[in-house]
PDB file of N, CA and C in Angstrom:
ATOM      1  N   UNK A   1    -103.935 -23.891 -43.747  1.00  0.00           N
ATOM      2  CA  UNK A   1    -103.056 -23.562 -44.845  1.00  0.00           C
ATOM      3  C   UNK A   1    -102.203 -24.794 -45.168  1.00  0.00           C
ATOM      4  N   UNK A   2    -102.146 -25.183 -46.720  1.00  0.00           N
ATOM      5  CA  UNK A   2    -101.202 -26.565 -46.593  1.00  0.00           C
ATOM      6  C   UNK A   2    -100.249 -25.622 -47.856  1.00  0.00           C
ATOM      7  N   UNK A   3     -99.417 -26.417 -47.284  1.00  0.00           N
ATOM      8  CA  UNK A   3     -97.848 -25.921 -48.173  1.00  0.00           C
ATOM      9  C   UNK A   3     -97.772 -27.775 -49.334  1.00  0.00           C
ATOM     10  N   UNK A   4     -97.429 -27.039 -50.501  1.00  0.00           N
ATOM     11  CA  UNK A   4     -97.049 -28.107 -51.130  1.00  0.00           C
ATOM     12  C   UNK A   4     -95.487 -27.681 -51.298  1.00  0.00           C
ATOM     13  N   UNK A   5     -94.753 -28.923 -51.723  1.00  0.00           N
ATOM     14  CA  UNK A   5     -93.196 -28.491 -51.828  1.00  0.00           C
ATOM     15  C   UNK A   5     -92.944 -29.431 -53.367  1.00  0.00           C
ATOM     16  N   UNK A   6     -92.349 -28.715 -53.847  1.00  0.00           N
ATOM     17  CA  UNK A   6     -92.408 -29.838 -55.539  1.00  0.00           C
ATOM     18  C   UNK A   6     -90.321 -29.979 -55.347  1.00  0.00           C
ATOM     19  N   UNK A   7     -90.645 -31.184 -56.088  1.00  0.00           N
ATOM     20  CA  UNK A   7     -89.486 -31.716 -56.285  1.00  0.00           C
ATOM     21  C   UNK A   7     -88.619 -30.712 -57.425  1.00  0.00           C
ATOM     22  N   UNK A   8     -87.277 -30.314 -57.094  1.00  0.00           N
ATOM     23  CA  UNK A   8     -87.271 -29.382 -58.190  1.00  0.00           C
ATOM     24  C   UNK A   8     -86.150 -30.530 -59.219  1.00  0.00           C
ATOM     25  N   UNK A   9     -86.298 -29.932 -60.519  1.00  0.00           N
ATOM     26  CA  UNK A   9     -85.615 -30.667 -61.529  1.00  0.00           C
ATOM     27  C   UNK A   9     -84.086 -30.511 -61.590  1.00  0.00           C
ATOM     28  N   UNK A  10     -83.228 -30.516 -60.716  1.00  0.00           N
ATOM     29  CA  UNK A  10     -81.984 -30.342 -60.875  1.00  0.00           C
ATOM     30  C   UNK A  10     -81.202 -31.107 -62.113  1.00  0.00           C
ATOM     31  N   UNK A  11     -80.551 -30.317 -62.987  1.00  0.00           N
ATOM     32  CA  UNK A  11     -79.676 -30.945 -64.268  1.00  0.00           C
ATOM     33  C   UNK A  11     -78.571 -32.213 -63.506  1.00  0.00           C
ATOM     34  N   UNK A  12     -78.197 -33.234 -64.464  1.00  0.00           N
ATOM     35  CA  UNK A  12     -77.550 -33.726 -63.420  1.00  0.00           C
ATOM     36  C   UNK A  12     -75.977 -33.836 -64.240  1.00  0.00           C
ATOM     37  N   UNK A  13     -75.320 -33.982 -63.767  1.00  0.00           N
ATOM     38  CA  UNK A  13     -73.683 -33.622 -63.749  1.00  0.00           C
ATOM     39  C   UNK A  13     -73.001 -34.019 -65.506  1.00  0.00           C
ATOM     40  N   UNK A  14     -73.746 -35.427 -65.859  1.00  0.00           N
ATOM     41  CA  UNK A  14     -73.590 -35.151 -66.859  1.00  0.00           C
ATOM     42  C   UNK A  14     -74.135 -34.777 -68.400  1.00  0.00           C
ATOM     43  N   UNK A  15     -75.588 -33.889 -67.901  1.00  0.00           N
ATOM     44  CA  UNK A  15     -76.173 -33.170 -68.479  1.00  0.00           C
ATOM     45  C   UNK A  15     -75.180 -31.887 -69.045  1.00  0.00           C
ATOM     46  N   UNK A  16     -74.370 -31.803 -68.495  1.00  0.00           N
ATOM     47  CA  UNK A  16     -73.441 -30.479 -68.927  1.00  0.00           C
ATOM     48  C   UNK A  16     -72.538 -30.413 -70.122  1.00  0.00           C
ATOM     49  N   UNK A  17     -72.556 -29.434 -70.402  1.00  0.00           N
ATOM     50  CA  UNK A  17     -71.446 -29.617 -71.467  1.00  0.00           C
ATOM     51  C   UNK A  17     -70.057 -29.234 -71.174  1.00  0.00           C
ATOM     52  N   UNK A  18     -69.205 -29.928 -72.312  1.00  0.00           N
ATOM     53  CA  UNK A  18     -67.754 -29.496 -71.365  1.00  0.00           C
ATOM     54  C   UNK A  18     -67.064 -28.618 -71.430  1.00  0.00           C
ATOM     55  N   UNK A  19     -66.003 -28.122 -70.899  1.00  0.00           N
ATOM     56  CA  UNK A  19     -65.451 -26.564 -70.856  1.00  0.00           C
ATOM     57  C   UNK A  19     -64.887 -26.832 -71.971  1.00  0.00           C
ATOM     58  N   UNK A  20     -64.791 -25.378 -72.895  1.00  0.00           N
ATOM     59  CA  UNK A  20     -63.572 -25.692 -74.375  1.00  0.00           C
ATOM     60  C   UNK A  20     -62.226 -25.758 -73.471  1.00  0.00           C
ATOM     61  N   UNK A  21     -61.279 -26.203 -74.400  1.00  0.00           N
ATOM     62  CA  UNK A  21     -60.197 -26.141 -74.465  1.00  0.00           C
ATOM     63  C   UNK A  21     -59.519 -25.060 -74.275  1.00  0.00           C
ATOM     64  N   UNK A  22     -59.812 -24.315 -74.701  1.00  0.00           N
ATOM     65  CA  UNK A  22     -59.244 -22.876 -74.339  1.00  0.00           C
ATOM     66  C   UNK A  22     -59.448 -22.141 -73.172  1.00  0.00           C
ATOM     67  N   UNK A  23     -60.526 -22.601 -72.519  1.00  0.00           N
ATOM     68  CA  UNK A  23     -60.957 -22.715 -70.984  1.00  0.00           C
ATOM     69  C   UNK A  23     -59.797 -23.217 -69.832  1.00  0.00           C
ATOM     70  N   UNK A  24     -59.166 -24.151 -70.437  1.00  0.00           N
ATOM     71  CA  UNK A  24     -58.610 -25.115 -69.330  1.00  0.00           C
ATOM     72  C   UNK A  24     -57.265 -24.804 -68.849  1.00  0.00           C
ATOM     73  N   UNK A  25     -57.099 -24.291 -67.649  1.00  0.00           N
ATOM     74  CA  UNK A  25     -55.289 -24.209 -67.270  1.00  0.00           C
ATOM     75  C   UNK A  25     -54.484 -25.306 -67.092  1.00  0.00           C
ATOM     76  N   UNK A  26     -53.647 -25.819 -68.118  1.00  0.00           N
ATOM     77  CA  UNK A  26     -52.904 -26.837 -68.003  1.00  0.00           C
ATOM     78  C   UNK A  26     -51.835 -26.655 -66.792  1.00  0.00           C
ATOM     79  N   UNK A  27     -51.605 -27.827 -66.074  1.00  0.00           N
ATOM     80  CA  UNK A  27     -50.672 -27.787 -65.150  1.00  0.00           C
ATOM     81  C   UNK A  27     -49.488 -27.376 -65.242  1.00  0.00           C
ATOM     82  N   UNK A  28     -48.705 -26.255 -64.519  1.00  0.00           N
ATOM     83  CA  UNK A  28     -47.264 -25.719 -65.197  1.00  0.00           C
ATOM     84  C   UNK A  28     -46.689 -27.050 -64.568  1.00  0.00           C
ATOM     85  N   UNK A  29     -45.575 -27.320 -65.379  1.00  0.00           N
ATOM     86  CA  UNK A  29     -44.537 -28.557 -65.874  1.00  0.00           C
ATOM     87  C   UNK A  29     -44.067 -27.942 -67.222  1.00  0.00           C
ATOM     88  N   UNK A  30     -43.148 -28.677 -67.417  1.00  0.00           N
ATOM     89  CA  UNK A  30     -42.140 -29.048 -68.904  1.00  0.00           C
ATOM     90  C   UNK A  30     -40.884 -28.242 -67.996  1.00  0.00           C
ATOM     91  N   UNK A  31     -39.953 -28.588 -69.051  1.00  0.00           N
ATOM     92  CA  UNK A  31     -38.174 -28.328 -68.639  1.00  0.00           C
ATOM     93  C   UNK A  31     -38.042 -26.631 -68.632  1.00  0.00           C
ATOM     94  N   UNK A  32     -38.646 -25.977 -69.663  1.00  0.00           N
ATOM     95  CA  UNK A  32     -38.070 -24.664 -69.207  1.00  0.00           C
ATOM     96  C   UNK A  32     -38.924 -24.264 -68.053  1.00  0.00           C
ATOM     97  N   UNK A  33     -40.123 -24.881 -67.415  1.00  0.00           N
ATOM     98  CA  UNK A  33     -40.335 -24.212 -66.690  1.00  0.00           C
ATOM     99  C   UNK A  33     -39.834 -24.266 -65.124  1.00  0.00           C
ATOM    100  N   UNK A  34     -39.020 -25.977 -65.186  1.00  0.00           N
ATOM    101  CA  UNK A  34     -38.528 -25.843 -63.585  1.00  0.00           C
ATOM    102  C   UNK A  34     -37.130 -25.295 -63.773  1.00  0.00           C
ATOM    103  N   UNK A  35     -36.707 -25.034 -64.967  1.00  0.00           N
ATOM    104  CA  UNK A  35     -35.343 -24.575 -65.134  1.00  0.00           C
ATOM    105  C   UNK A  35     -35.753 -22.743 -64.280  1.00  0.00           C
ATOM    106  N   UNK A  36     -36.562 -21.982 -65.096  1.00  0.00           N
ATOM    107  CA  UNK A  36     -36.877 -20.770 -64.404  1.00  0.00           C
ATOM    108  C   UNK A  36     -37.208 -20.826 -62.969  1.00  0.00           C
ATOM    109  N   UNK A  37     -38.028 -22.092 -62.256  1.00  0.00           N
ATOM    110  CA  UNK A  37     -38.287 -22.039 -61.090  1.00  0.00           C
ATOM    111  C   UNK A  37     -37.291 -22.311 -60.843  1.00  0.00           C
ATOM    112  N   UNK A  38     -36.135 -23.037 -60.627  1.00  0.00           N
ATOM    113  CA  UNK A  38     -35.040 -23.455 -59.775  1.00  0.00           C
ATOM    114  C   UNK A  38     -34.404 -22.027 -59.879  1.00  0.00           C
ATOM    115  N   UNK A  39     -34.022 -21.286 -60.689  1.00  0.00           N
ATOM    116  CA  UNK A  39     -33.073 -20.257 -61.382  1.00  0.00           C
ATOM    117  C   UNK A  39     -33.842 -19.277 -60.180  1.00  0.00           C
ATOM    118  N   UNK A  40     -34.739 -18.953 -60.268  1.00  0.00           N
ATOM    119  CA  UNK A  40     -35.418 -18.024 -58.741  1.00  0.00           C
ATOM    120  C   UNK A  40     -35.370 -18.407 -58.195  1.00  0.00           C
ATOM    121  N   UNK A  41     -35.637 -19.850 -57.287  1.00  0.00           N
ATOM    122  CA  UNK A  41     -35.243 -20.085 -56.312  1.00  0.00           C
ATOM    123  C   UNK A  41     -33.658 -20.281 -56.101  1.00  0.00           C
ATOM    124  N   UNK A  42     -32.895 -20.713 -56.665  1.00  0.00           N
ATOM    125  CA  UNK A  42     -31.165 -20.542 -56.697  1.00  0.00           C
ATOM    126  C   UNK A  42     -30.658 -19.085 -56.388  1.00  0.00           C
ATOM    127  N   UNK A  43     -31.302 -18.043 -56.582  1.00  0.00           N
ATOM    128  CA  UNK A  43     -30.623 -16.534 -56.780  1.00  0.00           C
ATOM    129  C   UNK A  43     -31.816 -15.976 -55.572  1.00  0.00           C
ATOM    130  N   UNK A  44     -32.663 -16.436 -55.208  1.00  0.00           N
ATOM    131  CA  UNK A  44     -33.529 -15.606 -54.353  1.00  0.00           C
ATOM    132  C   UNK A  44     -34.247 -14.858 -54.900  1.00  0.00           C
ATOM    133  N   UNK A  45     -34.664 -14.990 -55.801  1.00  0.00           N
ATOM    134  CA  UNK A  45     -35.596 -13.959 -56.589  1.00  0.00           C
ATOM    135  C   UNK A  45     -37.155 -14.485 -56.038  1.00  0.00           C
ATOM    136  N   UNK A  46     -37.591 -13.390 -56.367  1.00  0.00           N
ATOM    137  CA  UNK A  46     -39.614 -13.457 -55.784  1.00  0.00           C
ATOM    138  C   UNK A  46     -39.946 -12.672 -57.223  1.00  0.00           C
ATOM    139  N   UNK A  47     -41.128 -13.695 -57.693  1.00  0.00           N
ATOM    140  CA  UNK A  47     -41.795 -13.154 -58.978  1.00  0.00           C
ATOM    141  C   UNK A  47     -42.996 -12.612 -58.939  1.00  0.00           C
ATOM    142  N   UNK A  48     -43.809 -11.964 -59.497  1.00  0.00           N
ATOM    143  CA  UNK A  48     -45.278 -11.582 -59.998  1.00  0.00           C
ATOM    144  C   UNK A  48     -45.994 -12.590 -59.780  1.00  0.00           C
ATOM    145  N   UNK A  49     -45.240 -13.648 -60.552  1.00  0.00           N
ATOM    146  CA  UNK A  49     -46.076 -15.024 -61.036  1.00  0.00           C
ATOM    147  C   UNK A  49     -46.538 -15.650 -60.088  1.00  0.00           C
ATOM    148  N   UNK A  50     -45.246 -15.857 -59.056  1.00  0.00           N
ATOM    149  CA  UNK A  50     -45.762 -16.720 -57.666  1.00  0.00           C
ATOM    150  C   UNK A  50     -46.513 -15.916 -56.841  1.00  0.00           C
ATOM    151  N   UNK A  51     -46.280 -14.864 -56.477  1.00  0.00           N
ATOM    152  CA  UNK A  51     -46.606 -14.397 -55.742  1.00  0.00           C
ATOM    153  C   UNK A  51     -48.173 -13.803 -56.030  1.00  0.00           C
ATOM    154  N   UNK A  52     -48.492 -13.606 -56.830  1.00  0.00           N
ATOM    155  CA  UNK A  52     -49.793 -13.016 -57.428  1.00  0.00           C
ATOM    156  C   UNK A  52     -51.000 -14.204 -57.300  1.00  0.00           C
ATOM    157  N   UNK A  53     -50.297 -15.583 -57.821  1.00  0.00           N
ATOM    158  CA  UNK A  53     -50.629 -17.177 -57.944  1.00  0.00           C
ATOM    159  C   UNK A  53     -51.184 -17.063 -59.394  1.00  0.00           C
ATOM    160  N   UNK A  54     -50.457 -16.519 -60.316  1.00  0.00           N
ATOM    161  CA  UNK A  54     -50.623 -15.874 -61.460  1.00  0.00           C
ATOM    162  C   UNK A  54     -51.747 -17.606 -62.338  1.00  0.00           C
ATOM    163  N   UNK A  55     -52.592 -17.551 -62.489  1.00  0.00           N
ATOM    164  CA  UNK A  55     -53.006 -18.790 -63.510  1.00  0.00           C
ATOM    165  C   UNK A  55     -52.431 -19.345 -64.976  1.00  0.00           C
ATOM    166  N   UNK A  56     -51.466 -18.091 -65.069  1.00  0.00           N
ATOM    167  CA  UNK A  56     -50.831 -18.437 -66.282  1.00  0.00           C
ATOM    168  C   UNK A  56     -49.785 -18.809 -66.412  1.00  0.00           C
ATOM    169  N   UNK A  57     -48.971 -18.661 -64.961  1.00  0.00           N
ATOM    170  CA  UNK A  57     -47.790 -18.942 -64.494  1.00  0.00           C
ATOM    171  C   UNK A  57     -46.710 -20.161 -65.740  1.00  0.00           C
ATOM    172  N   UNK A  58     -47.281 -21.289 -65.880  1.00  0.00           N
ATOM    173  CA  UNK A  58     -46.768 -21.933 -66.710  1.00  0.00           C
ATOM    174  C   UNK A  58     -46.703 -21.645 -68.067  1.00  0.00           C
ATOM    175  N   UNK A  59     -47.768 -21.407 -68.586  1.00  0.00           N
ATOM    176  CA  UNK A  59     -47.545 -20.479 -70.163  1.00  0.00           C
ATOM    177  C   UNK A  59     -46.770 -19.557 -69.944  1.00  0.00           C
ATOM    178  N   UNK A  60     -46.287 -19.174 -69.117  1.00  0.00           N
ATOM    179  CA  UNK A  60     -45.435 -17.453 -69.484  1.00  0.00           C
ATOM    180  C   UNK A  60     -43.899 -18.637 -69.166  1.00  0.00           C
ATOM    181  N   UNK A  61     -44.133 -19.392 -68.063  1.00  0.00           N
ATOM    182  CA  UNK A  61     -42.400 -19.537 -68.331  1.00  0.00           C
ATOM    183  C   UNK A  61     -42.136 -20.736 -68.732  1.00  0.00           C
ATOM    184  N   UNK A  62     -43.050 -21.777 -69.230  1.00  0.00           N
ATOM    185  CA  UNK A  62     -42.871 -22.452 -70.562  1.00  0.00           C
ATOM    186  C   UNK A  62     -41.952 -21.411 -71.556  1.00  0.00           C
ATOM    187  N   UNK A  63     -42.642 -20.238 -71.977  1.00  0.00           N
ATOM    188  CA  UNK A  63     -42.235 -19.533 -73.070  1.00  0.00           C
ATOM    189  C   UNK A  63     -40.824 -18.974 -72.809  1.00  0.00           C
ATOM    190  N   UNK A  64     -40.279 -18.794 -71.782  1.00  0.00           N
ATOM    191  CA  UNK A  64     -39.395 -18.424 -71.131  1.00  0.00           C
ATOM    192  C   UNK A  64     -39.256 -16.979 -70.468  1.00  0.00           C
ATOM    193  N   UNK A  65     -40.376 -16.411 -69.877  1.00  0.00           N
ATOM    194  CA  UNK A  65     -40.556 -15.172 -69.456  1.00  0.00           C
ATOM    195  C   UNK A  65     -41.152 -15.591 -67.952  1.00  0.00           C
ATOM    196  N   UNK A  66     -40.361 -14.829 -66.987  1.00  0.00           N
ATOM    197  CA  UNK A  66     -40.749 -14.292 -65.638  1.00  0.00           C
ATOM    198  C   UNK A  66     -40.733 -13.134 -65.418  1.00  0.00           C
ATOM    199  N   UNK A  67     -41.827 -12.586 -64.447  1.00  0.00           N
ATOM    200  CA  UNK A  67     -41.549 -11.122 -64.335  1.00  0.00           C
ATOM    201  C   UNK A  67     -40.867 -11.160 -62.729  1.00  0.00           C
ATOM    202  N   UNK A  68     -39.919 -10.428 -62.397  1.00  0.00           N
ATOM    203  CA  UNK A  68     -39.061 -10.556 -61.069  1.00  0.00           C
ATOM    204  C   UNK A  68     -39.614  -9.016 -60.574  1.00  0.00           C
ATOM    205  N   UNK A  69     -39.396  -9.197 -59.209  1.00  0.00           N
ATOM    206  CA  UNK A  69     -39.773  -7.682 -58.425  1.00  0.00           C
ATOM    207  C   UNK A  69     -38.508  -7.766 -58.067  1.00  0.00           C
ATOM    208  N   UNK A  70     -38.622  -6.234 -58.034  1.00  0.00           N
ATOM    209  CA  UNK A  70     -36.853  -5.872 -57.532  1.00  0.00           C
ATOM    210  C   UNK A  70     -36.848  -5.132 -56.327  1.00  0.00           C
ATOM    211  N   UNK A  71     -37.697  -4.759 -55.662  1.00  0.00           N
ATOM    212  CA  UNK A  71     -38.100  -3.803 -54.422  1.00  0.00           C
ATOM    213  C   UNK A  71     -38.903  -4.545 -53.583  1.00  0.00           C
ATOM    214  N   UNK A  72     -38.023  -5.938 -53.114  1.00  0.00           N
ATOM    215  CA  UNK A  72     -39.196  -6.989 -52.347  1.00  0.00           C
ATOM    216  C   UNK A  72     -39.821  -7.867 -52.767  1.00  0.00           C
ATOM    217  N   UNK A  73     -40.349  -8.762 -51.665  1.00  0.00           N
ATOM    218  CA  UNK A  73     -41.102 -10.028 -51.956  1.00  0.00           C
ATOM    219  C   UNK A  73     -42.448  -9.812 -51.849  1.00  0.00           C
ATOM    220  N   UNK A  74     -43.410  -8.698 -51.708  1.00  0.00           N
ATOM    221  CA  UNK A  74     -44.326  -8.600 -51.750  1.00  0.00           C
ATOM    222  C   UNK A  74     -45.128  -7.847 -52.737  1.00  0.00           C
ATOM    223  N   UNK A  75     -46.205  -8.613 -53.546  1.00  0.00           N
ATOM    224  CA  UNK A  75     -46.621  -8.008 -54.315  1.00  0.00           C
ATOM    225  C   UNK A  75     -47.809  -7.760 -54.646  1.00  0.00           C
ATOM    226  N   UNK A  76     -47.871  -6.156 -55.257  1.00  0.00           N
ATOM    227  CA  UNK A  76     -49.458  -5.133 -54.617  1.00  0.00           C
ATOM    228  C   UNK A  76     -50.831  -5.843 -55.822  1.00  0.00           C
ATOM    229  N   UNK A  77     -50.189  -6.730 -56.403  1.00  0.00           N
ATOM    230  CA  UNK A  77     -51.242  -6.908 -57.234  1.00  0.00           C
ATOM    231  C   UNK A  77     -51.984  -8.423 -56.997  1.00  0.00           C
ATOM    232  N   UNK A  78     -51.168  -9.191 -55.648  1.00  0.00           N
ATOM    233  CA  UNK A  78     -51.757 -10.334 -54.845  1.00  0.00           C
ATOM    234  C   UNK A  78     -53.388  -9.783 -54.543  1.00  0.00           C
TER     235      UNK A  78
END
């Protein structure tokens, strides 16, 4: 019995096309957003955002919205 083994054609890296834009999670940064992070960390607050490791984390508090838990630092939707 002989086995043949074929070379297989793997695409190569930049055969791909690139993710849209609307795809891409920009890094949270800008001013309102370490203003909200310091402001929870200053008062002790625990958010959704962190705690979840929310991907949107920076778009929501760019915009100026955090969601805070008020019954603890742990959260059921991690």
């Amino acid at each position: 019995m002989t086995i043949i083994l074929e070379k297989q054609n793997f695409r190569k890296r930049h055969d791909r096309l690139p993710k849209p834009s609307w795809l891409k999670v920009r890094f949270p940064s800008g001013e309102r957003f370490h203003w909200i992070e310091n402001q929870a960390r200053k008062l002790a607050l625990s958010t959704v955002c962190e705690e979840a490791r929310c991907p949107n984390i920076g778009e929501c508090w760019n915009s100026g919205t955090a969601t805070f838990m008020v019954m603890g630092d742990t959260c059921t939707r991690a």
